[in-house]
Protein backbone atom coordinates (compact mmCIF):
# COMPACT_ATOMS: atom_id res chain seq x y z
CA UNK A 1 -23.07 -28.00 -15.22
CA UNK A 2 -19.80 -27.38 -12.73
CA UNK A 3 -18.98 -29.47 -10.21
CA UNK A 4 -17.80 -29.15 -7.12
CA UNK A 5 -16.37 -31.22 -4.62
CA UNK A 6 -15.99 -31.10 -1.16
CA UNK A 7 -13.08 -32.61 0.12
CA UNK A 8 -10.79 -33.68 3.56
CA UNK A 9 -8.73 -30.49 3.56
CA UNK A 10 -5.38 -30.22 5.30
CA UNK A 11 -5.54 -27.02 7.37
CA UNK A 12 -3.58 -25.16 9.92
CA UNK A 13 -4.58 -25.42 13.52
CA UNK A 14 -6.27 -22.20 14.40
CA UNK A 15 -3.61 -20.42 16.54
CA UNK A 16 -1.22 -20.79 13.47
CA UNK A 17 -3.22 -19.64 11.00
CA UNK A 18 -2.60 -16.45 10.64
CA UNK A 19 1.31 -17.37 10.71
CA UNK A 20 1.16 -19.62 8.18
CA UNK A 21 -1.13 -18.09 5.61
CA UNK A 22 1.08 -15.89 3.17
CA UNK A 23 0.71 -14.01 0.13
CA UNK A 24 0.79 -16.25 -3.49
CA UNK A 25 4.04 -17.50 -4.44
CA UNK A 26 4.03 -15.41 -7.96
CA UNK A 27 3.30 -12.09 -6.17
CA UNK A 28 6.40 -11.56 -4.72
CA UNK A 29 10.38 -12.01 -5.56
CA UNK A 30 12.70 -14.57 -3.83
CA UNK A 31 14.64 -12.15 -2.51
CA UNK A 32 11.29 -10.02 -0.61
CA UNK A 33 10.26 -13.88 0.50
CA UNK A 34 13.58 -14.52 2.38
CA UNK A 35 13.31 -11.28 4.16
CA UNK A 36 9.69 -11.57 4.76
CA UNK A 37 9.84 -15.54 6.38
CA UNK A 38 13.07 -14.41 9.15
CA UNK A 39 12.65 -16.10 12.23
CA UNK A 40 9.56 -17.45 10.79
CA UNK A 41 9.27 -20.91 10.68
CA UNK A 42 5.18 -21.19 10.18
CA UNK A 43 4.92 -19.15 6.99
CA UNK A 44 3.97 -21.26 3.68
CA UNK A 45 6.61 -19.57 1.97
CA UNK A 46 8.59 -22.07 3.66
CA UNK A 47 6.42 -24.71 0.97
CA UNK A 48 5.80 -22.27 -1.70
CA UNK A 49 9.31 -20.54 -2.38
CA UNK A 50 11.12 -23.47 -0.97
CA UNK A 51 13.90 -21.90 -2.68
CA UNK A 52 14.24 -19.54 0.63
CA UNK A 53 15.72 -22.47 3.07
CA UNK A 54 18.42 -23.21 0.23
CA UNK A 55 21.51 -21.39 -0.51
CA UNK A 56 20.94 -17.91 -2.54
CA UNK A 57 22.74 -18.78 -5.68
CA UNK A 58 20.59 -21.86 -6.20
CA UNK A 59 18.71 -22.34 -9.66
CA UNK A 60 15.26 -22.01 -7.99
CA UNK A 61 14.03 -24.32 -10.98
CA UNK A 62 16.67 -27.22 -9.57
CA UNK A 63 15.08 -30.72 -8.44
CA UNK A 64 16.55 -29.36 -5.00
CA UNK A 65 13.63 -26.62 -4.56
CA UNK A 66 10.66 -28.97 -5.14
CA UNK A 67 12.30 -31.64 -2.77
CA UNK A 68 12.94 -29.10 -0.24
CA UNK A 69 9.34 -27.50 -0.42
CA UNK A 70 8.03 -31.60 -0.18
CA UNK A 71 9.91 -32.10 3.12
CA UNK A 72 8.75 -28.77 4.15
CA UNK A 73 5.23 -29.48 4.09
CA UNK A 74 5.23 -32.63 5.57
CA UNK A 75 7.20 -31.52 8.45
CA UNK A 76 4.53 -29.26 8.84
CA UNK A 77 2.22 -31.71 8.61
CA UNK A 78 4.13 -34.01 10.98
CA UNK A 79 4.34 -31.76 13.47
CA UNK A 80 0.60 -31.17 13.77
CA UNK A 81 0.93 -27.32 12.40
CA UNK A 82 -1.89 -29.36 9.82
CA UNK A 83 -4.68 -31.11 10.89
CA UNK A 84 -6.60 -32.90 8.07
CA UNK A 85 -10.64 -32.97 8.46
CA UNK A 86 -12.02 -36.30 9.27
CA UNK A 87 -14.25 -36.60 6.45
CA UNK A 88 -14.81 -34.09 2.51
CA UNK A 89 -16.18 -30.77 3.33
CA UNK A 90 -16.56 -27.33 1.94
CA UNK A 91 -15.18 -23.59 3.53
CA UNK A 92 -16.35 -20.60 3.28
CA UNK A 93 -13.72 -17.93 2.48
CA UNK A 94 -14.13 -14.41 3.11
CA UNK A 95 -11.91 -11.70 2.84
CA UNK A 96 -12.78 -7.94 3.68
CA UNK A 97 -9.79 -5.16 2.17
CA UNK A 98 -10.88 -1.45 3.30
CA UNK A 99 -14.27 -2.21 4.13
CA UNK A 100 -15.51 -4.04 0.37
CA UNK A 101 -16.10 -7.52 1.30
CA UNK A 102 -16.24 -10.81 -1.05
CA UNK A 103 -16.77 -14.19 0.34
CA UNK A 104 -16.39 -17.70 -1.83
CA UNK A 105 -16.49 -21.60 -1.88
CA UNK A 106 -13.64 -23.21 -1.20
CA UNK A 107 -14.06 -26.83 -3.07
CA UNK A 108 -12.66 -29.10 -5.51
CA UNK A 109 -13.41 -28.23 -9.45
CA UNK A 110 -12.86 -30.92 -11.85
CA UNK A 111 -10.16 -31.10 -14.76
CA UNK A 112 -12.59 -32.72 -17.14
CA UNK A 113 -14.53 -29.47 -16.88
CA UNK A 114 -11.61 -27.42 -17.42
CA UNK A 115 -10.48 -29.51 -20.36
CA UNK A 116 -13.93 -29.56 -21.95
CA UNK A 117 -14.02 -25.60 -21.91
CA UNK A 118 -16.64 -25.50 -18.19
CA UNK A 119 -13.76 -23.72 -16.76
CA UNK A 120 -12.97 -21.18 -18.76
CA UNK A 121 -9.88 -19.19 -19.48
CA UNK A 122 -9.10 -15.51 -20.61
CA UNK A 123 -5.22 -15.62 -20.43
CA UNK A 124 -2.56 -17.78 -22.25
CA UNK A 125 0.16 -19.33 -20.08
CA UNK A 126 3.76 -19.13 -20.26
CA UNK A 127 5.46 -22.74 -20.57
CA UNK A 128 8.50 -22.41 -18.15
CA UNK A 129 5.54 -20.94 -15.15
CA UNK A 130 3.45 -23.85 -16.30
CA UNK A 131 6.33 -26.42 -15.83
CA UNK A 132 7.43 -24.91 -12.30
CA UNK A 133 3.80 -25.60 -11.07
CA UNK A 134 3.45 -28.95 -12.60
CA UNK A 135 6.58 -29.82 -10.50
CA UNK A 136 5.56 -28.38 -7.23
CA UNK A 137 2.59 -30.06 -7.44
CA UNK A 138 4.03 -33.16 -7.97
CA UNK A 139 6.58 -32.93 -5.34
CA UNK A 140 4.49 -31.83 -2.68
CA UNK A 141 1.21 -34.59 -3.57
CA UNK A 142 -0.72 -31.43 -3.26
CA UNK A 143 -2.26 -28.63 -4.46
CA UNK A 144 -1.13 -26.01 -2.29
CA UNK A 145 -2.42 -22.51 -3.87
CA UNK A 146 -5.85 -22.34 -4.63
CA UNK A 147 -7.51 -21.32 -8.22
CA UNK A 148 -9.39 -18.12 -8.14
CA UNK A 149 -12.67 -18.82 -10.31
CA UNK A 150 -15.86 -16.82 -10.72
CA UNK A 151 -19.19 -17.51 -11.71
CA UNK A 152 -22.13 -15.59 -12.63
CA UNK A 153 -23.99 -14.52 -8.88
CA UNK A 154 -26.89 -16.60 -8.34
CA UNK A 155 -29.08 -16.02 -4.98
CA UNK A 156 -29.55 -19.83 -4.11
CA UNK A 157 -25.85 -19.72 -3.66
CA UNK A 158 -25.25 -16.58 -1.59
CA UNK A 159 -28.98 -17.68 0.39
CA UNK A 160 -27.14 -20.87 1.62
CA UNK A 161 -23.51 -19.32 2.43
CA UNK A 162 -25.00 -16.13 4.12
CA UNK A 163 -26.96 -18.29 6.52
CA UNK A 164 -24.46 -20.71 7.39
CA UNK A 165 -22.11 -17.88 8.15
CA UNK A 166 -24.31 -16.43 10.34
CA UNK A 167 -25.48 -19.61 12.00
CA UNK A 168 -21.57 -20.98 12.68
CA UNK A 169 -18.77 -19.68 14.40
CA UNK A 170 -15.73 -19.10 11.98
CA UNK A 171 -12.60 -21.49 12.17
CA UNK A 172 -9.92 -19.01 11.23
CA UNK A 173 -10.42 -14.97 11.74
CA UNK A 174 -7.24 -12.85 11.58
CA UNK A 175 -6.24 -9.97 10.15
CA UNK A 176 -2.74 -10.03 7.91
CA UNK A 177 -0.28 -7.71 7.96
CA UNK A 178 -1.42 -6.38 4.74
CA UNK A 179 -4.79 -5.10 6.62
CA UNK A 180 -7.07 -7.77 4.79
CA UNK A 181 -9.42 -9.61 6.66
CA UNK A 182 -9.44 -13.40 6.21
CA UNK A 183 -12.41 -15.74 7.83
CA UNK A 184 -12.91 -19.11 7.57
CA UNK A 185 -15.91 -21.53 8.36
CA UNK A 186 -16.65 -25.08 8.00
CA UNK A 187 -19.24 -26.34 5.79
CA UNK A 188 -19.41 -30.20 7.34
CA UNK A 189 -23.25 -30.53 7.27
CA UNK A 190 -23.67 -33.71 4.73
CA UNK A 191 -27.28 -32.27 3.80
CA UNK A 192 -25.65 -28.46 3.08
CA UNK A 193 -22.71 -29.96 1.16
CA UNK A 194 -25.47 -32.16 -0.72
CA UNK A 195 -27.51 -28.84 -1.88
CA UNK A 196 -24.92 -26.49 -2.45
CA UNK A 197 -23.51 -29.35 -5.22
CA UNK A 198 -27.02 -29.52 -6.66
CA UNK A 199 -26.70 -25.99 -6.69
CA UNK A 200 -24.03 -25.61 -8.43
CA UNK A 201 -24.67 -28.00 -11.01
CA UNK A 202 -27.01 -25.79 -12.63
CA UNK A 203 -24.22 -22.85 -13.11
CA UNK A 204 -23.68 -23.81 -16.48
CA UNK A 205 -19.49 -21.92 -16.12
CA UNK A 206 -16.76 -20.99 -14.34
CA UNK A 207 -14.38 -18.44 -14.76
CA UNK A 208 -10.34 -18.57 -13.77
CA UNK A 209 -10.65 -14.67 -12.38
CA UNK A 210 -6.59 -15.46 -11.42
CA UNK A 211 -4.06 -18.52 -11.23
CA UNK A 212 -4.17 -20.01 -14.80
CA UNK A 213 -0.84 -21.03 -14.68
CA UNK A 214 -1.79 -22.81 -11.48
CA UNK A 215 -4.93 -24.54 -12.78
CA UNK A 216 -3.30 -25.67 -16.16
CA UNK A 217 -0.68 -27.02 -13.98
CA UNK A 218 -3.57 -29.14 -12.08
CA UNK A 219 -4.61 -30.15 -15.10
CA UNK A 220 -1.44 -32.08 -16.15
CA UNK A 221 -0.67 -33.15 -13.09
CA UNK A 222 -4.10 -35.06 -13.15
CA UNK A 223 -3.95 -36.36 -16.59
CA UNK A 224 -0.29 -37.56 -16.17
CA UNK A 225 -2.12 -39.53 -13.02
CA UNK A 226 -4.03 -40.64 -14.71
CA UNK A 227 -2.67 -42.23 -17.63
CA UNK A 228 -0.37 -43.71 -14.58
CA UNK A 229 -3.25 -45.47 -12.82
CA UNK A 230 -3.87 -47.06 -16.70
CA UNK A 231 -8.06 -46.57 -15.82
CA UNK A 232 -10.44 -43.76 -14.72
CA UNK A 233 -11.48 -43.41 -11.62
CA UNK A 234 -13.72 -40.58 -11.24
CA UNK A 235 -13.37 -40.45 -7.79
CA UNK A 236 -9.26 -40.37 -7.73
CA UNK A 237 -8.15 -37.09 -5.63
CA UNK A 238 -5.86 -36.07 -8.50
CA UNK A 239 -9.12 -35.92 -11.06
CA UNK A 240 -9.57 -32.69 -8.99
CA UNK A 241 -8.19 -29.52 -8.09
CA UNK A 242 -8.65 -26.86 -5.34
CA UNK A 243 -10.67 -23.67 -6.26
CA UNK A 244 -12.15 -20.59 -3.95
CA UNK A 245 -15.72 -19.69 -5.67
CA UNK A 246 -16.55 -16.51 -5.85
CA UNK A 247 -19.36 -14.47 -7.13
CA UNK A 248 -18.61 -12.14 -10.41
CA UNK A 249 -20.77 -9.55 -8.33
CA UNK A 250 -18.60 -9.22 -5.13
CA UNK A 251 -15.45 -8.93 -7.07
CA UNK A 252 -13.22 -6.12 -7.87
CA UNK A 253 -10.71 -5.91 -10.78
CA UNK A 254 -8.09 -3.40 -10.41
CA UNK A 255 -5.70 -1.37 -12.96
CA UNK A 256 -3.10 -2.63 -14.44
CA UNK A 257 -0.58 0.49 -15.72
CA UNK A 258 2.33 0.29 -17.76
CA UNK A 259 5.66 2.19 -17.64
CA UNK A 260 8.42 2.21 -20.59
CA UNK A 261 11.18 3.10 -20.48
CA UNK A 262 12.32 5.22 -23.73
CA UNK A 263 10.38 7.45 -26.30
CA UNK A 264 11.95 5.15 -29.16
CA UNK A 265 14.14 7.79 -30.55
CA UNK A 266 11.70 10.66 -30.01
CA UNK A 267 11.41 13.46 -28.19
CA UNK A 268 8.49 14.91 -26.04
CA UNK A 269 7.13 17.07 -28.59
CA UNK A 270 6.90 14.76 -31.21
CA UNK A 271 6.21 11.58 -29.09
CA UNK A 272 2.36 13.62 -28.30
CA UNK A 273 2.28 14.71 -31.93
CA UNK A 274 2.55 11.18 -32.79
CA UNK A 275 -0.41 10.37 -30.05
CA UNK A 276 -2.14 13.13 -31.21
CA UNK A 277 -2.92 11.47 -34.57
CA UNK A 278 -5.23 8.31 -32.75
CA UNK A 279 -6.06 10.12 -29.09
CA UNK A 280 -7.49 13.78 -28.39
CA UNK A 281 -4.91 14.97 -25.94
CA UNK A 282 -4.99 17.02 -22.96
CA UNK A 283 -3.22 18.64 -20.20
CA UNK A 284 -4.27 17.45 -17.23
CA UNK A 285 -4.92 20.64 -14.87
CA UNK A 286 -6.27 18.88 -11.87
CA UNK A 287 -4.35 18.36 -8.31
CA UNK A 288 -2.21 14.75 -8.23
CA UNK A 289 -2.06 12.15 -10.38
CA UNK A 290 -5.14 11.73 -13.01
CA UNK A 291 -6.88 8.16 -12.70
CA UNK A 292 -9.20 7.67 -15.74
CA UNK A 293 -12.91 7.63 -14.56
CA UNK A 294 -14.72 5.97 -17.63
CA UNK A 295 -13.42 3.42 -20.68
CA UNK A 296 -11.37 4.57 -23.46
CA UNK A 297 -9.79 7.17 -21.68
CA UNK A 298 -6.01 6.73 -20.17
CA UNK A 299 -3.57 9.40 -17.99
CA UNK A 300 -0.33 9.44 -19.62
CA UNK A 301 3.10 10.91 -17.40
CA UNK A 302 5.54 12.23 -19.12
CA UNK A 303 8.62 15.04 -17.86
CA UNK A 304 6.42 15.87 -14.58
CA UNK A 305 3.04 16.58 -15.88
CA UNK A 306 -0.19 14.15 -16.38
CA UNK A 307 -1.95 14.40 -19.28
CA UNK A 308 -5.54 13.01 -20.16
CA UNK A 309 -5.72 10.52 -23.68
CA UNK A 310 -9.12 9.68 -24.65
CA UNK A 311 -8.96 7.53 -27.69
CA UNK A 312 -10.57 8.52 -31.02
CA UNK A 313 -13.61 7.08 -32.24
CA UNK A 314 -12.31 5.46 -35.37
CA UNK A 315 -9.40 3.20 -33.55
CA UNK A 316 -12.46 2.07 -30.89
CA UNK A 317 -13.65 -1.64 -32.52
CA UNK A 318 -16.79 -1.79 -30.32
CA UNK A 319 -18.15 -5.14 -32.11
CA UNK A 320 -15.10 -6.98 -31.41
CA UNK A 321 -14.79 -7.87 -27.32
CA UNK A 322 -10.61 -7.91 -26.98
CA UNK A 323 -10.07 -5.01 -29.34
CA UNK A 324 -12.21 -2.78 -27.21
CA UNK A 325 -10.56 -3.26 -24.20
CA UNK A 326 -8.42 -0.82 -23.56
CA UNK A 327 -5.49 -2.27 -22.86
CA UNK A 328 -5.61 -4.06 -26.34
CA UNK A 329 -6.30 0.56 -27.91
CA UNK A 330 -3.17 1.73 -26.03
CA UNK A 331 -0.95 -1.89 -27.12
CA UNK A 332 -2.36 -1.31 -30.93
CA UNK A 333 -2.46 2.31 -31.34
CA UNK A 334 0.29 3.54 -29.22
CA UNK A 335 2.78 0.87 -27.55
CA UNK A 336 3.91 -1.17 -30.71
CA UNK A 337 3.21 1.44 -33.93
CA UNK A 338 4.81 4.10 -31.80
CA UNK A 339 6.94 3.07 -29.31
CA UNK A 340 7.74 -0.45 -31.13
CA UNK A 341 7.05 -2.29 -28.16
CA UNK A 342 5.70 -5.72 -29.85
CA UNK A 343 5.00 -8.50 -27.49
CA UNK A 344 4.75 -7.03 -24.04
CA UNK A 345 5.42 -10.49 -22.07
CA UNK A 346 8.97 -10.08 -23.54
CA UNK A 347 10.24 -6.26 -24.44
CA UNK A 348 12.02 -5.64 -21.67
CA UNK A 349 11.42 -1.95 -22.44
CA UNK A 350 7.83 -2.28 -20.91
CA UNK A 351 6.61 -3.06 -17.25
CA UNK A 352 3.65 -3.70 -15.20
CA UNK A 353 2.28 -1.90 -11.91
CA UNK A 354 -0.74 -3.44 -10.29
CA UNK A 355 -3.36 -0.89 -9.15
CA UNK A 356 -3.10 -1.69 -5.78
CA UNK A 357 0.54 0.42 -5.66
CA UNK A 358 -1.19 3.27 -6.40
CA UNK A 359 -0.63 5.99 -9.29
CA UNK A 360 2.02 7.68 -6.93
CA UNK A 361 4.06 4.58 -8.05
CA UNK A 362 4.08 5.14 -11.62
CA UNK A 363 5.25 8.56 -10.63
CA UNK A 364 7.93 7.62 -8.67
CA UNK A 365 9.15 5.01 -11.35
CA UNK A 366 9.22 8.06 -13.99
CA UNK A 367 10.88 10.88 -11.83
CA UNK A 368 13.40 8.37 -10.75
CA UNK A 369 14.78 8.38 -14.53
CA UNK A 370 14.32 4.41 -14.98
CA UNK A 371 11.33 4.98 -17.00
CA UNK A 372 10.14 7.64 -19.76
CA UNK A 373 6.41 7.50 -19.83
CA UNK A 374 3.51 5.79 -17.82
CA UNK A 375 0.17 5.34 -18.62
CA UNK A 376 -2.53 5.09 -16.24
CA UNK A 377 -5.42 2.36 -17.00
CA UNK A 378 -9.21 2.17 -16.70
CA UNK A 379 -10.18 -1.79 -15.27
CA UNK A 380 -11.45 -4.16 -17.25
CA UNK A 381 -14.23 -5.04 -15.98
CA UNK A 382 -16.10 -8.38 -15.18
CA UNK A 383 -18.64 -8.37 -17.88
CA UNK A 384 -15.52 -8.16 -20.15
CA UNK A 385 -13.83 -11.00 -18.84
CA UNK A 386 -16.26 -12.86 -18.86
CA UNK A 387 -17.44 -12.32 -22.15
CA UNK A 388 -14.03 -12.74 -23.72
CA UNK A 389 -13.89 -16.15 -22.11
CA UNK A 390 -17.34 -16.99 -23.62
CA UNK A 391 -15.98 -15.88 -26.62
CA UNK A 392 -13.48 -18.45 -26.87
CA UNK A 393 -10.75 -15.52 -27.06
CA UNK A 394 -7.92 -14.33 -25.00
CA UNK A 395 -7.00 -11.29 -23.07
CA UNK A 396 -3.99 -9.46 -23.87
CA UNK A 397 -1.27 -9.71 -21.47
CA UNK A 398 -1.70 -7.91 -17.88
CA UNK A 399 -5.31 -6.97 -18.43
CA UNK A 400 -6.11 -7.62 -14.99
CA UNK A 401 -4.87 -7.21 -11.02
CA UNK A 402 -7.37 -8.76 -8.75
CA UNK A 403 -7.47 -7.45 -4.99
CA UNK A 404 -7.37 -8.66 -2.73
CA UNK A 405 -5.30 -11.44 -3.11
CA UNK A 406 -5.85 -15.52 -1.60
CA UNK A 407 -3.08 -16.47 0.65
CA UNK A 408 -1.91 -20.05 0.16
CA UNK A 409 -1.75 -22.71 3.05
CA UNK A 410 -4.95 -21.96 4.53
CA UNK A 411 -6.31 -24.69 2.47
CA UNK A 412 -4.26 -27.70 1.42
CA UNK A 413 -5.91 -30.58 -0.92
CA UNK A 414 -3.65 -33.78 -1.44
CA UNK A 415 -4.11 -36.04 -4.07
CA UNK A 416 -4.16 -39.10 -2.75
């Protein structure tokens, strides 16, 4: 069973949408948020980075940030840039990046669920992220980002969105500056809302495709509540969240490369000697940068030429779902016996590119002589996540980079 919720949504008016709407908060940098909101007063940066309309030097952890990005929000709420719905609904979400299209549920998921393993995760969550979310949260009254969750496709569900969508005019339809596509409509049909519900009760999981820090963060939030409140009351605001539901079959997971930043000790020649021993490698011959086509294979930079891994068949653990990915081959059989790199959410010899920088990046980040090596990355794929996740188990670090991404503000839940 997952539930879902419709709910009275704080949303901007329509002219200011596309203003307000802005990219995640843990996408981008303080510094690239302070450049990106001058002489912009409507962008939910404003909310999400409050941290932007306080001095530069300031600890953005301080109790100054999450009181600034409270009064931020309800100015904007006070000065009708939100509108709240007169009554619970559900949206309809659709984004459209270079033509590939994927359109969701906006609703309200449940923390029971979540905490009884309905939601399920594939990624462990760093405390101090965790903390900053639970406190932003509780400042603002609101969840202000929402969760990115997947489910396996089932017809009933696209049957009912695709005809609404093409029976209603949207609320929202701009284009960001980013070239993505965002359209919104308004689910507010009592007898629609009713079925899509009963619909959904019979998917028996969801899936957090991105923001676990953000839904574990709902979570406590909720709990802390409602320990508060001293009862349960199932129908308390703060016993839910808000989530964007999308298919598993409209969804697209990206690479997610790594660069490092030394040869531990070695040189060139002996650093592939050493690979040589647990990957067949090759010289890639090819024009530009070489982007692996199939699983188990990687493109490796190294002193101006691309070369093409393709892991042996005695390090590929087939029966075992997170040792086969291949971001857990290149971490066990390369990264930490060879280059030492142990836990890569803390060397700070390693780092992450998303795929949607292209493989020019990892280049760039080579040539320029602040990194040694890349390695370019097949995606993990859906059936993999979600299998992990059904497993029980847990991803390794940076297995993922979903595109393209929600913007926060478009949707607002409170939770009172």
């Amino acid at each position: 069973m997952s539930i879902v919720r419709p709910f009275k949504g704080y949303r901007p008016i329509p002219k200011l949408c596309g203003a307000v709407a802005a990219l995640p908060y843990d996408v981008i940098s303080s510094e690239e948020a302070r450049e990106m909101v001058k002489d912009d007063p409507y962008s939910f940066l404003h909310v999400d980075k409050a941290e932007i309309d306080l001095p530069e030097d300031i600890d953005i952890y301080s109790d100054a940030v999450y009181a600034k990005a409270a009064e931020n929000l309800n100015k904007m709420i006070k000065e009708g840039i939100y509108v709240q719905d007169n009554k619970p609904v559900f949206y309809i979400y659709r984004l459209i990046m270079k033509g590939r299209s994927q359109t969701g549920l906006v609703a309200c998921t449940s923390i029971d669920e979540y905490i009884e393993g309905k939601i399920k995760k594939h990624e462990l969550t760093r405390a101090d992220k965790e903390e900053d979310r639970v406190r932003h949260v509780d400042a603002c009254n609101a969840n202000t980002g929402p969760i990115f969750l997947t489910y396996r496709a089932e017809r009933e569900i696209d049957d009912i969105i695709n005809t609404w969508k093409q029976e209603h005019d949207p609320i929202y339809d701009f284009t960001a500056q980013d070239n993505v596509e965002h359209t919104v409509w308004i689910i507010d049909d009592e007898a629609v809302i009713k079925r899509l519900s009963m619909v959904f009760a019979k998917v028996p999981s969801l899936y957090i495709a991105d923001g676990h820090h953000r839904n574990a963060s709902a979570v406590r939030v909720g709990l802390d509540r409602r320990k508060k409140a001293g009862k349960y009351d199932e129908n308390a605001e703060y016993n839910y969240y808000l989530s964007v539901l999308f298919p598993d079959s409209q969804l697209y997971i990206m690479d997610y490369n790594r660069v490092i930043k030394d040869l531990n000790g070695r040189s060139a020649e002996e650093f592939l000697s050493d690979i040589g021993k647990k990957f067949n490698v090759e010289l890639y011959e090819g024009d530009g940068c070489y982007k692996p086509d199939r699983m188990h294979t990687f493109g490796m930079y190294l002193e101006g030429k691309w070369y093409i891994l393709r892991a042996k068949k005695e390090i590929i653990h087939e029966k075992d779902p997170v040792e086969c990915l291949d971001v857990s081959i290149l971490q066990n059989e390369l990264l930490s016996p060879i280059l030492d790199i142990g836990d890569p959410r803390t060397d700070s010899r390693i780092d992450f590119i998303g795929g949607i920088r292209g493989l020019k990046a990892l280049v760039k980040s080579v040539d320029s002589g602040k990194m040694k090596v890349a390695f370019s990355m097949y995606p993990t794929t859906m059936g993999q996540l979600m299998n992990i996740a059904d497993k029980g188990k847990i991803m390794p670090p940076k297995s993922t980079w979903f595109e393209p991404k929600l913007r926060s503000g478009i949707f607002i839940h409170t939770l009172d």
